[in-house]
Protein backbone atom coordinates (compact mmCIF):
# COMPACT_ATOMS: atom_id res chain seq x y z
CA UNK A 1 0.00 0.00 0.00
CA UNK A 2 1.32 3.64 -0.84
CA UNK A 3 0.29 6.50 1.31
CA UNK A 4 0.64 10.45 0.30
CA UNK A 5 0.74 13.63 1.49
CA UNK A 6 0.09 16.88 0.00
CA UNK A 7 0.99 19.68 1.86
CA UNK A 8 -1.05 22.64 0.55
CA UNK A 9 -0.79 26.49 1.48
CA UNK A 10 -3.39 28.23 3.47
CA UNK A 11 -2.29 31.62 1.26
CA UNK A 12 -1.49 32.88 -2.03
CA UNK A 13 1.80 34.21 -2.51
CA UNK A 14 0.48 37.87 -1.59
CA UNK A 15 -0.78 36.99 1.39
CA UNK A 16 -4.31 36.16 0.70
CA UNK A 17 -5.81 33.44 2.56
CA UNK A 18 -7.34 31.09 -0.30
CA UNK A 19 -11.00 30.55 -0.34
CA UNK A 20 -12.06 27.16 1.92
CA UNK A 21 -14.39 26.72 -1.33
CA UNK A 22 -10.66 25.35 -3.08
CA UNK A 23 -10.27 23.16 0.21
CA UNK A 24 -13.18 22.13 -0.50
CA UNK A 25 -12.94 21.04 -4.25
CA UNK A 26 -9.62 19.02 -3.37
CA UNK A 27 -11.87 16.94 -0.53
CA UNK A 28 -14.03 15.95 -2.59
CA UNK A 29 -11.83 15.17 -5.59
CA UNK A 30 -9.85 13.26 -3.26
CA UNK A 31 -12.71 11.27 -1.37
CA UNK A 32 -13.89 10.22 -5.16
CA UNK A 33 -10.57 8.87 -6.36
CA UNK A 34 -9.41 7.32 -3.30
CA UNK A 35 -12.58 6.57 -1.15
CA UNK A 36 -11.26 7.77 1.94
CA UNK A 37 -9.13 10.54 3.19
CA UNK A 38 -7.44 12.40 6.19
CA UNK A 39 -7.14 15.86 6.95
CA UNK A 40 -4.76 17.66 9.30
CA UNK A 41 -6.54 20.98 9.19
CA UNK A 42 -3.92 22.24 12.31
CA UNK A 43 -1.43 25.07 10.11
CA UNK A 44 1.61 23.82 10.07
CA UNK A 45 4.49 25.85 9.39
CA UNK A 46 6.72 25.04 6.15
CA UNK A 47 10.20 26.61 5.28
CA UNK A 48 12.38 26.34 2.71
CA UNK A 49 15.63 27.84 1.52
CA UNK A 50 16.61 29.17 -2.45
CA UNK A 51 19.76 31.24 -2.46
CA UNK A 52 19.95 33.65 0.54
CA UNK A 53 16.04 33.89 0.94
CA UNK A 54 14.52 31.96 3.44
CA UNK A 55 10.22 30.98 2.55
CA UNK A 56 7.76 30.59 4.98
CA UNK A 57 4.34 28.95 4.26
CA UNK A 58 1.81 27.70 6.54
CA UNK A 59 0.58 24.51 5.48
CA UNK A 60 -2.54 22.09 6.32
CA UNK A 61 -1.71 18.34 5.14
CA UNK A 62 -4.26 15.76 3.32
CA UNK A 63 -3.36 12.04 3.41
CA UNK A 64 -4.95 9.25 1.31
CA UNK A 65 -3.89 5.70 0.42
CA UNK A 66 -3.73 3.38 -2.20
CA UNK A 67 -3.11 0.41 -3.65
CA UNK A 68 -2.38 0.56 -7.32
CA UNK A 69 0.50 3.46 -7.27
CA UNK A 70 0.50 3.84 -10.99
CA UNK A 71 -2.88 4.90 -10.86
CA UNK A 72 -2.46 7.02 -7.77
CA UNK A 73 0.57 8.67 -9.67
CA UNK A 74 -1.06 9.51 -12.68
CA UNK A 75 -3.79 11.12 -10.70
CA UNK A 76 -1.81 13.28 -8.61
CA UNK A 77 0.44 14.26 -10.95
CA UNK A 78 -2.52 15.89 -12.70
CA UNK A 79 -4.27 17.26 -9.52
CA UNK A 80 -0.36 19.11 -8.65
CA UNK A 81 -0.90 20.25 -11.92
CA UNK A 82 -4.27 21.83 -10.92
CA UNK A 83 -3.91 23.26 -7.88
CA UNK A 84 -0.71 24.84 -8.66
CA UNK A 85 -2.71 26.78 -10.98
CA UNK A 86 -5.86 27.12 -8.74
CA UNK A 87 -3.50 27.88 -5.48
CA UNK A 88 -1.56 30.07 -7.81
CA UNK A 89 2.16 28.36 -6.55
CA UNK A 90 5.54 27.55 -7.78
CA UNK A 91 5.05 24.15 -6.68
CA UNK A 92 2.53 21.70 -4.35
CA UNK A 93 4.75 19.18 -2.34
CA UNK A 94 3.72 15.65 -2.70
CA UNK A 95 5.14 12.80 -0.31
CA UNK A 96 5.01 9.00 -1.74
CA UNK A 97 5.88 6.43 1.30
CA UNK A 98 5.42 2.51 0.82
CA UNK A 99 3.27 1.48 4.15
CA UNK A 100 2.39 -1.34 5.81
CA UNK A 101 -1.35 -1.82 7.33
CA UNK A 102 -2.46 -3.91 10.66
């Protein structure tokens, strides 16, 4: 089984919190393609370094699982695509792990 996390902003890059309708939209598109989902709606605090300039993004975290990866892959890679457009960002971090389930 493969579990993933997307980390997604709670603001545009000007400081605009984005709309909970988008938050929204990404539930439900991720309950349909993977039945099941958690959310870690506590803002978490994200930083990152290019060059001299240090980021700083606050963060909430979804996590689904699956068990056909290509499929999961192919998905996501087209939902990044999406909401890096929608959530107007450079980029949308997206964590693969293999897991194990009890």
């Amino acid at each position: 089984m493969h579990e993933y996390d997307l980390f997604i902003p709670l603001f545009y890059n000007d400081g605009r919190p984005i709309e909970a309708t988008k938050f929204q939209a990404l539930q439900k598109r991720l309950l349909e393609q993977f039945g099941g989902l958690t959310f870690f709606p506590q803002p978490n605090q994200g930083l990152w370094k290019m060059g001299a300039v240090v980021y700083r993004d606050e963060i909430v975290i979804y996590r689904v699982l699956a068990t056909r990866p290509r499929i999961a892959r192919k998905f996501l890679a087209r939902l990044k695509e999406d909401l890096r457009k929608s959530f107007r960002q450079e980029e949308i971090l997206i964590v693969e792990r293999t897991v194990e389930t009890i």
